[in-house]
C-alpha atoms as a PDB file:
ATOM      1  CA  UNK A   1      73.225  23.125  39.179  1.00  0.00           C
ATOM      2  CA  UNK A   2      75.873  23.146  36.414  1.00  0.00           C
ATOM      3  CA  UNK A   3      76.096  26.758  34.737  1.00  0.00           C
ATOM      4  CA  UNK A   4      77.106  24.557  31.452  1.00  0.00           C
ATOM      5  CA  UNK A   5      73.343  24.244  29.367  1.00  0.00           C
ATOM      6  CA  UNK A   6      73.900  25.388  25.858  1.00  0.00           C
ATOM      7  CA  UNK A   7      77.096  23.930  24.122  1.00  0.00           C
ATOM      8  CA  UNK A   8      78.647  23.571  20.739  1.00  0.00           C
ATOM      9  CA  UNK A   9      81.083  20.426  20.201  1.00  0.00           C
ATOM     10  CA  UNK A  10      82.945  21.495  17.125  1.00  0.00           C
ATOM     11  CA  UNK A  11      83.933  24.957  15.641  1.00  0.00           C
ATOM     12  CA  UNK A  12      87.009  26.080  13.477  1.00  0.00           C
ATOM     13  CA  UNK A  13      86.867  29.993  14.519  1.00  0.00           C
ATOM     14  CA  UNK A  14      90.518  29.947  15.751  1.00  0.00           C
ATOM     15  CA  UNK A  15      91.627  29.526  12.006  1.00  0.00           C
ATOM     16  CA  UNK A  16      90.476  33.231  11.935  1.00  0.00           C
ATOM     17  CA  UNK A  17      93.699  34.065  13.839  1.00  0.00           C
ATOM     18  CA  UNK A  18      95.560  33.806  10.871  1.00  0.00           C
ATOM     19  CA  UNK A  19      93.895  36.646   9.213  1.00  0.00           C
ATOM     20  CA  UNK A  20      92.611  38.890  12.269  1.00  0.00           C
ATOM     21  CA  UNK A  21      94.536  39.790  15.561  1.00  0.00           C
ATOM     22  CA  UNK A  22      91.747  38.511  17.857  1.00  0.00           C
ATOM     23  CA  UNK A  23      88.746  36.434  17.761  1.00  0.00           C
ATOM     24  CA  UNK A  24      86.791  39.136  20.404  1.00  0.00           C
ATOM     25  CA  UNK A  25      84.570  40.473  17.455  1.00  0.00           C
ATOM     26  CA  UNK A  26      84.879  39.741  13.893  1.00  0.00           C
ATOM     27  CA  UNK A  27      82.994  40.380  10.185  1.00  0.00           C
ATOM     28  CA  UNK A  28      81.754  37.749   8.210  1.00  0.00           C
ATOM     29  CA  UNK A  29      82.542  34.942  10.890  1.00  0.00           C
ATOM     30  CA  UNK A  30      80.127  32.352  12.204  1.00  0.00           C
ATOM     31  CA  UNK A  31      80.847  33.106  15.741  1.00  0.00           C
ATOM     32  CA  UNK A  32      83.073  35.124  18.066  1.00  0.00           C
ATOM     33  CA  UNK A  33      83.605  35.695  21.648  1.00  0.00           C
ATOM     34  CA  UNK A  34      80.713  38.396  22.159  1.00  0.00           C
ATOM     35  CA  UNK A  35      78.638  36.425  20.355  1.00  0.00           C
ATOM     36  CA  UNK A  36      79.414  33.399  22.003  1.00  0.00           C
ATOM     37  CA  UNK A  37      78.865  35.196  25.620  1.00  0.00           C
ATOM     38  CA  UNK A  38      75.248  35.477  24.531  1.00  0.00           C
ATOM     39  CA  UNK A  39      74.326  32.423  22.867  1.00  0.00           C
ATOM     40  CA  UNK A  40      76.257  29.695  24.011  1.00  0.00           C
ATOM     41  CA  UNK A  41      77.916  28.704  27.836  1.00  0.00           C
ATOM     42  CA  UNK A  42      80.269  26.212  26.506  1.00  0.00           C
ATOM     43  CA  UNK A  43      81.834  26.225  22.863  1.00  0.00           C
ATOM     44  CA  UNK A  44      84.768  23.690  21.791  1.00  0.00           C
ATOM     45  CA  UNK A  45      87.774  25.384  19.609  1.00  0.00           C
ATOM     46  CA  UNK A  46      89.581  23.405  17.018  1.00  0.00           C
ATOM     47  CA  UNK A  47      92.688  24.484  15.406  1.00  0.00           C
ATOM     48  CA  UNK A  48      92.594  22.589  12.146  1.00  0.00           C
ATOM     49  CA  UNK A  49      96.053  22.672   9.997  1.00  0.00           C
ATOM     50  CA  UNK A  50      95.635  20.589   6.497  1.00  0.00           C
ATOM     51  CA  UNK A  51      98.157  17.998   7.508  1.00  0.00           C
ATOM     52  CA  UNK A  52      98.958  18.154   3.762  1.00  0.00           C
ATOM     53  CA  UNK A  53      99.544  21.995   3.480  1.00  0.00           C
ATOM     54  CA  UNK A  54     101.183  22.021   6.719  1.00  0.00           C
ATOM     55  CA  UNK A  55     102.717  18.730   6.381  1.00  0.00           C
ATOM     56  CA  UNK A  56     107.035  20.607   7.538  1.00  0.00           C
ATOM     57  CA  UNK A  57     105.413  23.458   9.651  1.00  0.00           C
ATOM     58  CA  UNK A  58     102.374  21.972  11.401  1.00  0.00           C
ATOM     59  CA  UNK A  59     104.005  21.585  14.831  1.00  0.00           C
ATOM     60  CA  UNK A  60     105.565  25.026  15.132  1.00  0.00           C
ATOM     61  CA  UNK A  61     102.501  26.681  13.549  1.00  0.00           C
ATOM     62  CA  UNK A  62      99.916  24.772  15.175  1.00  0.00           C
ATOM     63  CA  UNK A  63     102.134  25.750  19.040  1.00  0.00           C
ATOM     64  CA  UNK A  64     101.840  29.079  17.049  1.00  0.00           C
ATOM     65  CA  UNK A  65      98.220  29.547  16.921  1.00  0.00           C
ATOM     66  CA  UNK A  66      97.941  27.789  20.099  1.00  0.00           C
ATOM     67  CA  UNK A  67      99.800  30.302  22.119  1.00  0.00           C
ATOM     68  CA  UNK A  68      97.875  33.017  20.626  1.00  0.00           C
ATOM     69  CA  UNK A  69      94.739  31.634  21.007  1.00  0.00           C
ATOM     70  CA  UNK A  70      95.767  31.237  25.144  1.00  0.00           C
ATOM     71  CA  UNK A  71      96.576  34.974  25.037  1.00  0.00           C
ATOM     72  CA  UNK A  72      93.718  36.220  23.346  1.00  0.00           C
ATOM     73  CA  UNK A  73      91.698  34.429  25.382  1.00  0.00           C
ATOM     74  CA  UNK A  74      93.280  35.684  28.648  1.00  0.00           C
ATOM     75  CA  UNK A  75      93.271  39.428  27.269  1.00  0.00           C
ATOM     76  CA  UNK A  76      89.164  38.667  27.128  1.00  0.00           C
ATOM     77  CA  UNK A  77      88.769  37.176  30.398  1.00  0.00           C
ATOM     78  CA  UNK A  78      85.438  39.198  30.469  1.00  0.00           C
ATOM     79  CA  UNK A  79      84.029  37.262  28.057  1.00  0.00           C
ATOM     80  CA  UNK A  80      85.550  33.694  27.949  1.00  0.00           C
ATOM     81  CA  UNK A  81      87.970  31.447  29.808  1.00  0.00           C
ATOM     82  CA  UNK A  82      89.497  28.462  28.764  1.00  0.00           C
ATOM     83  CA  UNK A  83      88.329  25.154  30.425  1.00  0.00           C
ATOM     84  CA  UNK A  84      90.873  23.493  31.516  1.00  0.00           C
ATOM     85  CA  UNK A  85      89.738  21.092  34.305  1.00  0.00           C
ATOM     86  CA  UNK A  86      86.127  19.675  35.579  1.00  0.00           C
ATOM     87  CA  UNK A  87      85.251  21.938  38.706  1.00  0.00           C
ATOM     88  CA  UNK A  88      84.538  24.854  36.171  1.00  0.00           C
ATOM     89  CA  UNK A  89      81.726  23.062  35.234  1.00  0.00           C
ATOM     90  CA  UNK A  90      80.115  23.168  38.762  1.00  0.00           C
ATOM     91  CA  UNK A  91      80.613  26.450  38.849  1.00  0.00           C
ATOM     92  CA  UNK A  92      77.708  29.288  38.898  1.00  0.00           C
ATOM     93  CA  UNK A  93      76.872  32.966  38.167  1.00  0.00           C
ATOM     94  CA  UNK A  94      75.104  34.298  35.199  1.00  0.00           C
ATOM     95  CA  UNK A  95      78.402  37.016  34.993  1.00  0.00           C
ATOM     96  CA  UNK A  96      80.643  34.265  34.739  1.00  0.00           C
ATOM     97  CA  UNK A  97      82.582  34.241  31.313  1.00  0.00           C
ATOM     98  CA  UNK A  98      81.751  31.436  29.212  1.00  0.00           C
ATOM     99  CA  UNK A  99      84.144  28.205  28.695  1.00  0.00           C
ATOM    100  CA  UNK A 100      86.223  27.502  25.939  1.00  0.00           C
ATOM    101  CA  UNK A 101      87.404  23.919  25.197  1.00  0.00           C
ATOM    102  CA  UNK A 102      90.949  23.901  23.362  1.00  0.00           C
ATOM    103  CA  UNK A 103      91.897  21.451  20.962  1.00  0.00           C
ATOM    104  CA  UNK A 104      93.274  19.822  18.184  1.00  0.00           C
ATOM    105  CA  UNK A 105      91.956  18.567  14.940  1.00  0.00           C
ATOM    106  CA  UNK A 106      94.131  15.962  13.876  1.00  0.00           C
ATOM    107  CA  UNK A 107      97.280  14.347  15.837  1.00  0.00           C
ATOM    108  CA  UNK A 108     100.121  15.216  13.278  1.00  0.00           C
ATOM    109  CA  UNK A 109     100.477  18.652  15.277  1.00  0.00           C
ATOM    110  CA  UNK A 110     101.740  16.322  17.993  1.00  0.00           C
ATOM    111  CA  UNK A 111     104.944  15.323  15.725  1.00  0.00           C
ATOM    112  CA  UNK A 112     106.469  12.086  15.818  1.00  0.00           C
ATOM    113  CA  UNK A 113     104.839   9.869  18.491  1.00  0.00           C
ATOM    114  CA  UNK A 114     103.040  11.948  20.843  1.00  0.00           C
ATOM    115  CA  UNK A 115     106.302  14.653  21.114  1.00  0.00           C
ATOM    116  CA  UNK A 116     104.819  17.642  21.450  1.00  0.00           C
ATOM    117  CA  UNK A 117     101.262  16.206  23.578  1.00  0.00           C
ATOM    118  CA  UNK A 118     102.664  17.469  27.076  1.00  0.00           C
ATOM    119  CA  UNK A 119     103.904  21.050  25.536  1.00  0.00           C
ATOM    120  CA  UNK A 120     100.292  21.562  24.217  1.00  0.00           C
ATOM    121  CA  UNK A 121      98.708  19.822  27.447  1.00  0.00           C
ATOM    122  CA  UNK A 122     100.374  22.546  29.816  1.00  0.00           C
ATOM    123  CA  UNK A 123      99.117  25.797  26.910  1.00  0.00           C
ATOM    124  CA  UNK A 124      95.366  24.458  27.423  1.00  0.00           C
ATOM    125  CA  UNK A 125      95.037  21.817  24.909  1.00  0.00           C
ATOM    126  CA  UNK A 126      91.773  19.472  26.195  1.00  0.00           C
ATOM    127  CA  UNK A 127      90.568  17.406  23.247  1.00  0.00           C
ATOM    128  CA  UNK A 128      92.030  15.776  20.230  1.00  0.00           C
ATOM    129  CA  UNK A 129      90.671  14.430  16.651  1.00  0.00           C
ATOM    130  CA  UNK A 130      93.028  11.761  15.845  1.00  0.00           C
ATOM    131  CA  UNK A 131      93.332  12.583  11.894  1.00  0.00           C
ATOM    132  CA  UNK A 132      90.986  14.765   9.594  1.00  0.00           C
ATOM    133  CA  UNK A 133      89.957  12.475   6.433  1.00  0.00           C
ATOM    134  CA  UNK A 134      93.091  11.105   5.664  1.00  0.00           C
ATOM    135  CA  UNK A 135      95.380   8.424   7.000  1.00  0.00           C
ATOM    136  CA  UNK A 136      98.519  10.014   9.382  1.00  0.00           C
ATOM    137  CA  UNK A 137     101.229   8.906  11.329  1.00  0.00           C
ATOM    138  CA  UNK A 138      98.454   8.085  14.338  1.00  0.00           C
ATOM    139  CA  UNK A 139      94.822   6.674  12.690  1.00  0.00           C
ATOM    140  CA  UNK A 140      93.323   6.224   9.429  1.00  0.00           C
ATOM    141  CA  UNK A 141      90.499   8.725   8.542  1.00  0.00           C
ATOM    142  CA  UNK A 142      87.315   7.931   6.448  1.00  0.00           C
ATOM    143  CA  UNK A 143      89.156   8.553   2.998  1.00  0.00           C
ATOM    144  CA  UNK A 144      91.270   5.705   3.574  1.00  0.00           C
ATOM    145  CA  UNK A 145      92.670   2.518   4.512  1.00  0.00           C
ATOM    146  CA  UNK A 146      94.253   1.489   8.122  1.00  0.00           C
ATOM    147  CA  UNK A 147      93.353   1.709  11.786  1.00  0.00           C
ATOM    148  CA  UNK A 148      95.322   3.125  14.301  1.00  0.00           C
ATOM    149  CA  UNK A 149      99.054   2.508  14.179  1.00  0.00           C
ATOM    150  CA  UNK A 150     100.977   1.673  17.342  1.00  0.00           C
ATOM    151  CA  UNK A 151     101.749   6.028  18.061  1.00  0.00           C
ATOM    152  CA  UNK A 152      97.994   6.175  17.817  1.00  0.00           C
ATOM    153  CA  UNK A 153      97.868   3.738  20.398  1.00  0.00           C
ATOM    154  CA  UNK A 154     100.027   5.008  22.636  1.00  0.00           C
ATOM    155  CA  UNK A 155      98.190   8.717  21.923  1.00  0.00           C
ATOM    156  CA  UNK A 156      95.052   6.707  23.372  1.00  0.00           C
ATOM    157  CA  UNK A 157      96.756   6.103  26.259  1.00  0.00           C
ATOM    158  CA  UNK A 158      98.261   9.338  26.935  1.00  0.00           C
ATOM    159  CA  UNK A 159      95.305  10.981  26.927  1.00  0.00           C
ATOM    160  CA  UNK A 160      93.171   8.581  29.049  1.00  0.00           C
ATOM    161  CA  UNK A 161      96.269   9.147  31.554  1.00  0.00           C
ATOM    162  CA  UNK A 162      96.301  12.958  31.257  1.00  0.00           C
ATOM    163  CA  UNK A 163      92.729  13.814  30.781  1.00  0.00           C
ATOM    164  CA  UNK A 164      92.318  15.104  27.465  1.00  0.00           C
ATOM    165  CA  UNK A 165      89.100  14.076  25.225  1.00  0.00           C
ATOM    166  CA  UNK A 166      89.385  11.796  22.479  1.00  0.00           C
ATOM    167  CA  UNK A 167      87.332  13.034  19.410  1.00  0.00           C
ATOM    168  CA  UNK A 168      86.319  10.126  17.075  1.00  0.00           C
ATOM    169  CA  UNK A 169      85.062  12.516  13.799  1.00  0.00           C
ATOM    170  CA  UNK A 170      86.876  11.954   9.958  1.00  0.00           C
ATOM    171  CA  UNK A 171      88.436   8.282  11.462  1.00  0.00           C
ATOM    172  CA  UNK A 172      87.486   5.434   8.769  1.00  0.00           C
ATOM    173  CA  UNK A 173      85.539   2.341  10.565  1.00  0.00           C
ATOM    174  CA  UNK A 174      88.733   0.627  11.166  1.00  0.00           C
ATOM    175  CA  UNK A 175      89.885   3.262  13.195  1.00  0.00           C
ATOM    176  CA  UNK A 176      86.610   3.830  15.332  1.00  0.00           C
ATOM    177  CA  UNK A 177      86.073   0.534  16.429  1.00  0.00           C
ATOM    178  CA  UNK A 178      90.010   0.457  17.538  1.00  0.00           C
ATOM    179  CA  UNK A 179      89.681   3.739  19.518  1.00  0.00           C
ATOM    180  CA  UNK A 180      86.012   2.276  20.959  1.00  0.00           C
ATOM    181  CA  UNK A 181      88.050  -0.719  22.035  1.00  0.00           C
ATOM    182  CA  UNK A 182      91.383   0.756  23.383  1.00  0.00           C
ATOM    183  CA  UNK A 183      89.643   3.876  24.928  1.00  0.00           C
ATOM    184  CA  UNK A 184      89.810   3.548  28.746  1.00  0.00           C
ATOM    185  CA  UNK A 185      87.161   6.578  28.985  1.00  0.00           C
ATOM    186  CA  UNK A 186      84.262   7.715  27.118  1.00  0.00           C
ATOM    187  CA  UNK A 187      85.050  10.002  23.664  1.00  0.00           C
ATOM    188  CA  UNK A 188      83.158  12.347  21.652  1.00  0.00           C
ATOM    189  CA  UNK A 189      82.511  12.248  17.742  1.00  0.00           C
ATOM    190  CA  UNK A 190      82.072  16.006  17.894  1.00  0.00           C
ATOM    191  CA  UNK A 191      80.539  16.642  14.410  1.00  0.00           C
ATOM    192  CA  UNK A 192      79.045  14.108  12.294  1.00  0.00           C
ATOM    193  CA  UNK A 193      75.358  12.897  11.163  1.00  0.00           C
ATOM    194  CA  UNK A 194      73.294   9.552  11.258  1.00  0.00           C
ATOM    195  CA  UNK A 195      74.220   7.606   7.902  1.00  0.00           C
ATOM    196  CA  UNK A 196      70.824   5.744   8.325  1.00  0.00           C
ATOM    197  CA  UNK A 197      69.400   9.142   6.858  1.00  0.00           C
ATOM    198  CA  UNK A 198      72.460  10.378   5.010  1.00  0.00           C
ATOM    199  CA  UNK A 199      74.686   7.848   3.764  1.00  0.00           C
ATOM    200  CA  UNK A 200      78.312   9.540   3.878  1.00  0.00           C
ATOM    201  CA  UNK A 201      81.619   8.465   4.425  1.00  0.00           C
ATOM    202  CA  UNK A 202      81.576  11.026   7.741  1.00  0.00           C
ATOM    203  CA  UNK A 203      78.853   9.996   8.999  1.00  0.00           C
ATOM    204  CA  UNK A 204      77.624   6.786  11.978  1.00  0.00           C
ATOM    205  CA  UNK A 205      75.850   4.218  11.174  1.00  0.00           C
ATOM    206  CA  UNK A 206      73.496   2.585  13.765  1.00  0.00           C
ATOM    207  CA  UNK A 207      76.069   0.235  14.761  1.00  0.00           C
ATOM    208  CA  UNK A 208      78.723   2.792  15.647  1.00  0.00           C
ATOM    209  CA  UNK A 209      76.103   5.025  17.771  1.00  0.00           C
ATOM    210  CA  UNK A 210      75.113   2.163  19.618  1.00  0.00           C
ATOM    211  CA  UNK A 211      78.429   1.523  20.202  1.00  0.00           C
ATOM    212  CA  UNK A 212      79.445   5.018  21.479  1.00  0.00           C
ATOM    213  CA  UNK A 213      76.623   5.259  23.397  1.00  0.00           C
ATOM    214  CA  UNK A 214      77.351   2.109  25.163  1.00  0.00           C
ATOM    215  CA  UNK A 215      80.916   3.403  26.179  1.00  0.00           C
ATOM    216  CA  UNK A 216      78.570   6.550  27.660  1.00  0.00           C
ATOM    217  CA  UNK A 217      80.525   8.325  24.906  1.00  0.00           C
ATOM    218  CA  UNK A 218      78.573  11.785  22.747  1.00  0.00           C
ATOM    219  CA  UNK A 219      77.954  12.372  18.650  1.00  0.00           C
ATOM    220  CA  UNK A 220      77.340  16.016  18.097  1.00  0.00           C
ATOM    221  CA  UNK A 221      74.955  16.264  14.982  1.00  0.00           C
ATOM    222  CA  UNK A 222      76.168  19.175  12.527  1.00  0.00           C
ATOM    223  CA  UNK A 223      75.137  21.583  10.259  1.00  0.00           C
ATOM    224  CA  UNK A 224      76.749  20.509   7.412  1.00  0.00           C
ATOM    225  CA  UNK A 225      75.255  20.574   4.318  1.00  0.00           C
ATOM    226  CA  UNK A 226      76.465  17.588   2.688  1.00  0.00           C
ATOM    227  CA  UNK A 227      75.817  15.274   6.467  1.00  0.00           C
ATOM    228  CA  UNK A 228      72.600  16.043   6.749  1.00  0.00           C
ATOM    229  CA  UNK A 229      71.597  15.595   3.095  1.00  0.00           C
ATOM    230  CA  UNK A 230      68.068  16.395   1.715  1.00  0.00           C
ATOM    231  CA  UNK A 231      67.635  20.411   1.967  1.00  0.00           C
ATOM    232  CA  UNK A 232      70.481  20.609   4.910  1.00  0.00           C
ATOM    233  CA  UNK A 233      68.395  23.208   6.504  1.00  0.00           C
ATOM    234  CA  UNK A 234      66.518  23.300  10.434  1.00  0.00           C
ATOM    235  CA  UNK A 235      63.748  20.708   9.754  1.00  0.00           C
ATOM    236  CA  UNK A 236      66.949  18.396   8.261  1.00  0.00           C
ATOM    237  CA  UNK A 237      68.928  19.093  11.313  1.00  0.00           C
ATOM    238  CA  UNK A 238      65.774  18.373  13.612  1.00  0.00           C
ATOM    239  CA  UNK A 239      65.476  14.777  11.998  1.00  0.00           C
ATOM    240  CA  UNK A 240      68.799  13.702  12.401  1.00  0.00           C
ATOM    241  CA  UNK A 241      69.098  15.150  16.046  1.00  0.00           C
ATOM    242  CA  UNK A 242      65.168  13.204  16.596  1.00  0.00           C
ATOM    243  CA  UNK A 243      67.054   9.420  14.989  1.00  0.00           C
ATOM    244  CA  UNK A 244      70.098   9.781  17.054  1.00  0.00           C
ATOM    245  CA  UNK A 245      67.808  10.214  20.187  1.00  0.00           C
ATOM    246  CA  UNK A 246      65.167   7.630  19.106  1.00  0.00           C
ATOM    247  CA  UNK A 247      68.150   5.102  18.474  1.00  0.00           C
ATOM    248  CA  UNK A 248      70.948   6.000  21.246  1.00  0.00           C
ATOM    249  CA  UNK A 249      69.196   8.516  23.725  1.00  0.00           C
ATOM    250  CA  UNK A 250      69.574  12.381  24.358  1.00  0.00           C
ATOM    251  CA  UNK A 251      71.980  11.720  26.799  1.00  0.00           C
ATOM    252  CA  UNK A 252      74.626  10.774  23.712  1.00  0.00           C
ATOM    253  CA  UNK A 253      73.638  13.111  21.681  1.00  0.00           C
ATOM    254  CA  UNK A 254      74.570  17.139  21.340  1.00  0.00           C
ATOM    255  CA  UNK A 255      75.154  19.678  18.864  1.00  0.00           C
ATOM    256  CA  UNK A 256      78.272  19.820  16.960  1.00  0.00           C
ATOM    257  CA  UNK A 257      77.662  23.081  14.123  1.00  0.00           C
ATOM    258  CA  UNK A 258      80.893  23.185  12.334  1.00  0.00           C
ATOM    259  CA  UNK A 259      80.642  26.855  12.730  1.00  0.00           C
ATOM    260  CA  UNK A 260      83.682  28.648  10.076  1.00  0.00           C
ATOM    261  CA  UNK A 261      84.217  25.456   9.021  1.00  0.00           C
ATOM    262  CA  UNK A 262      81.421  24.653   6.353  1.00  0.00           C
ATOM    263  CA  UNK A 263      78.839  26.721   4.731  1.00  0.00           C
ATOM    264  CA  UNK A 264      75.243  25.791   6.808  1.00  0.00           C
ATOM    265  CA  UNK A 265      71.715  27.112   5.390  1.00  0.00           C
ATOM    266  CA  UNK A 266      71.277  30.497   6.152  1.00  0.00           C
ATOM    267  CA  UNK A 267      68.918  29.165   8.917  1.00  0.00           C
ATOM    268  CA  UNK A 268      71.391  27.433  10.685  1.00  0.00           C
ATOM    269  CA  UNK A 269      74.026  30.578   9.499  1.00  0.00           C
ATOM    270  CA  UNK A 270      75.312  31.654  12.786  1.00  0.00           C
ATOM    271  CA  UNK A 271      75.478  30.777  16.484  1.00  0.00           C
ATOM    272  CA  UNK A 272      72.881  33.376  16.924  1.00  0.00           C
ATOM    273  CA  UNK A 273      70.555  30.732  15.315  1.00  0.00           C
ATOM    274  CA  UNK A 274      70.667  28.230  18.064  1.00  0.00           C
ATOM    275  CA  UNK A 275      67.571  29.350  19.712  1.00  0.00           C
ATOM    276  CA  UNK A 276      66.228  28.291  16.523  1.00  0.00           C
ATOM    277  CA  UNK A 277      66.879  24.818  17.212  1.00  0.00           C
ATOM    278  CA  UNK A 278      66.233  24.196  20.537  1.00  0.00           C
ATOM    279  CA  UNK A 279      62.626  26.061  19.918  1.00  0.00           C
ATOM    280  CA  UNK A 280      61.801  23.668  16.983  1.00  0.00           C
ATOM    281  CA  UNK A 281      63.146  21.131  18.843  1.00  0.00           C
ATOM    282  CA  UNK A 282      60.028  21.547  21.300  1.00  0.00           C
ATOM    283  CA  UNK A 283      57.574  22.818  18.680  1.00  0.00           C
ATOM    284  CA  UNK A 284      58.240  19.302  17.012  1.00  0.00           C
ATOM    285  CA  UNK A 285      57.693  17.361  20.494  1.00  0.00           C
ATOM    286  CA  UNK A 286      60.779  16.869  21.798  1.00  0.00           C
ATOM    287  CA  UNK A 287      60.124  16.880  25.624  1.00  0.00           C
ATOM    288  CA  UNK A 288      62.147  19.022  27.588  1.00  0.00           C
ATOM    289  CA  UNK A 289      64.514  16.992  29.097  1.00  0.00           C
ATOM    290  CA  UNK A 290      65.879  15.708  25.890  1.00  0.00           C
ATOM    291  CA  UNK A 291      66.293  19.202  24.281  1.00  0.00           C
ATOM    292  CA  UNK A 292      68.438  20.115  27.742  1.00  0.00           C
ATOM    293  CA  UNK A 293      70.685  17.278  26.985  1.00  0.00           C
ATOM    294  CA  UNK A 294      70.832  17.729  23.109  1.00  0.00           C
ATOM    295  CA  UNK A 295      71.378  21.827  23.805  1.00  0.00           C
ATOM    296  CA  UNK A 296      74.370  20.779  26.435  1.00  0.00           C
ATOM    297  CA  UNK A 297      74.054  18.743  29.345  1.00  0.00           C
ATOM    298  CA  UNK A 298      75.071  15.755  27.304  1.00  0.00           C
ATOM    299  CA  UNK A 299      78.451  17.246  26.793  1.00  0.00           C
ATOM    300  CA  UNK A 300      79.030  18.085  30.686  1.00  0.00           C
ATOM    301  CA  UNK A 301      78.137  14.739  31.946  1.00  0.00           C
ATOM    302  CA  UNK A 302      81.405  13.593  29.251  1.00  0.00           C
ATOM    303  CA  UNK A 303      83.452  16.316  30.137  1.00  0.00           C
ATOM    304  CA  UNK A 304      83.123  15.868  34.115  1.00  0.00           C
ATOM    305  CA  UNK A 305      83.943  11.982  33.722  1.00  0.00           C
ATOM    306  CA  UNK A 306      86.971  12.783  31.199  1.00  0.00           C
ATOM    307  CA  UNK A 307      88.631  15.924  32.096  1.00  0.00           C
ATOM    308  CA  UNK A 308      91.715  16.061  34.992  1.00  0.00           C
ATOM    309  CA  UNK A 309      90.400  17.672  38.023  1.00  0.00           C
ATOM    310  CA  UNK A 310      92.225  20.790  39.244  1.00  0.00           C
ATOM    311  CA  UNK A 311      93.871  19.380  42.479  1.00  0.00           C
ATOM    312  CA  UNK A 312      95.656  16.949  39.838  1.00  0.00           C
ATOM    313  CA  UNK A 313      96.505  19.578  37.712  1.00  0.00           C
ATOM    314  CA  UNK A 314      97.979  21.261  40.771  1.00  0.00           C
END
C-alpha cells in the first residue's frame, strides 16, 4: 500500500525563504515542515518569482532559492525529503519523513528556451507551471492573448522526456488546449476551481475537466477566496470538490490549498485544517473511496505514471 494518502498540489511556503533562514518552523505561515509531518504525507512546493519584478534576476534568484530550499530540506531529513523519483511512493513506514515535490511556477526561471531546465532538473526540480497570469516567453496565461510559442513547445517535450510534471494553472484557454494536445503524459492543474459554480478567468469549465480527465490528468480544487466564490469558506470548498467529482470523477480530482499564497477563510486557515475537509467531506456523503482519492491518492496514481524512475535517474 502506498504511504502517499493525504496530499496538497499547490503551496507557495518556499517564498518564506526570503525572509526566514528555514522553512522547519515558522510564525504566521500557513504551513511548515513540522506541521506538514503531521497533517499531510505529500505536499508540492512552488517557488513563484513575479516574472515582472524579477523579470533581469529571475534565473539566478530562482537557482538561488532553489539551492536553498535542497539544503534546508536535507538539513531536516527527519521531517521531509524531497521526491524526486516514483519508487518513494511505494514506499512504507509511519516514521518515514514526508515527500516534498519541487517546482516551478512559471517557465521564465528556465531563461531563454529551456536553458537552465537540466540545471534545475539535477537540484530536484519535478513540476512546472508554464506562466503565472500573464503571457511569457513559453505560454500565454489567463490575462492574455496567445498559446504556447514554439520554446513552450519544446518545454513540453523536455519534460515528457525527463519526467517532470506539467502544471496547467494561470494558462489562458488557448494555451490549455495546446498543452492537452502536445502533452505526451498526463498533467496536473494544481490549483484552480469549477467555473460552472464560479465563473473566473482561473478557473475550468466543464469542457476543460472533461478534457483533463480524459488525458487521466488531476485539478486540485483551492481555497481561494475569489475561485470558489459565494462565502469561500468549507461548505464552498465541499461543493466545488462534490461538481468536479460528479462531472470528472474522484480519481481527477485532489486538493490544491494555495497555502502562503492567498488569504483562505479562517476555516480553511492552515494545513492543520485539512481534517476539516476530509471529515465534512463524509458528513456530507461522500463515500469513502472518493474522499481517499480527493485527500491524495489521485495525485499518486499521476505522479507514478509521470515521474522518472530511480534506475533512470541512476
Amino acid at each position: 500500500m502506498p504511504r502517499v494518502l493525504r496530499a496538497d498540489c499547490h503551496a507557495d511556503t518556499a517564498l518564506w525563504l526570503l525572509e526566514q533562514p528555514s522553512l522547519v518552523e515558522l510564525s504566521g505561515s500557513h504551513q511548515d515542515y513540522r506541521r506538514i509531518s503531521e497533517y499531510l504525507d505529500l505536499a508540492f512546493l512552488a517557488i513563484f518569482l513575479d516574472e515582472a519584478e524579477y523579470e533581469h534576476e529571475l534565473p539566478r534568484l530562482f537557482a538561488r532559492l532553489l539551492l536553498m530550499l535542497k539544503a534546508d530540506i536535507a538539513a531536516h531529513a527527519d521531517l521531509v525529503e524531497p521526491l524526486l523519483w516514483r519508487e518513494q511512493l511505494e514506499q512504507s513506514g509511519a516514521d518515514l519523513p514526508k515527500l516534498l515535490l519541487l517546482g516551478a511556477e512559471g517557465a521564465s526561471c528556465l531563461g531563454a528556451d529551456c536553458q537552465h531546465l537540466e540545471t534545475y532538473f539535477q537540484a530536484g526540480l519535478r513540476f512546472i507551471g508554464l506562466t503565472w497570469n500573464y503571457a511569457n516567453a513559453y505560454a500565454g496565461g489567463c490575462g492574455g492573448a496567445g498559446g504556447l510559442t514554439e520554446a513552450g513547445r519544446r518545454l513540453v517535450d523536455l519534460c515528457n522526456a525527463k519526467g517532470l510534471l506539467l502544471d496547467g494553472a494561470h494558462l489562458n484557454e488557448a494555451s490549455f488546449w495546446d498543452l492537452a494536445e502536445l502533452r505526451q503524459y498526463p498533467f496536473i492543474v494544481s490549483h484552480t476551481c469549477c467555473a460552472a459554480l464560479q465563473p473566473h478567468r482561473r478557473n475550468l469549465d466543464d469542457s476543460q475537466m472533461l478534457a483533463l480527465a480524459e488525458l487521466d490528468g488531476v485539478m486540485g480544487i483551492t481555497f481561494v477566496p475569489d475561485f470558489l466564490g459565494a462565502a469561500g469558506d468549507l461548505r464552498r470548498l465541499c461543493e466545488h470538490i462534490e461538481y468536479a467529482v460528479a462531472l470528472i470523477g474522484s480519481c481527477h480530482v485532489a486538493l490544491g490549498s494555495d497555502f502562503d499564497g492567498c488569504e483562505p477563510h479562517a476555516e480553511l486557515s492552515g494545513v492543520q485544517t485539512l481534517p476539516r475537509v476530509y471529515t465534512e467531506l463524509c458528513r456530507r456523503g461522500m463515500n469513502a473511496a472518493d474522499v481517499d482519492n480527493v485527500m491524495g491518492n489521485s495525485v499518486v496514481r499521476l505522479l507514478a505514471r509521470v515521474l522518472p524512475s530511480r534506475a533512470r535517474l541512476d
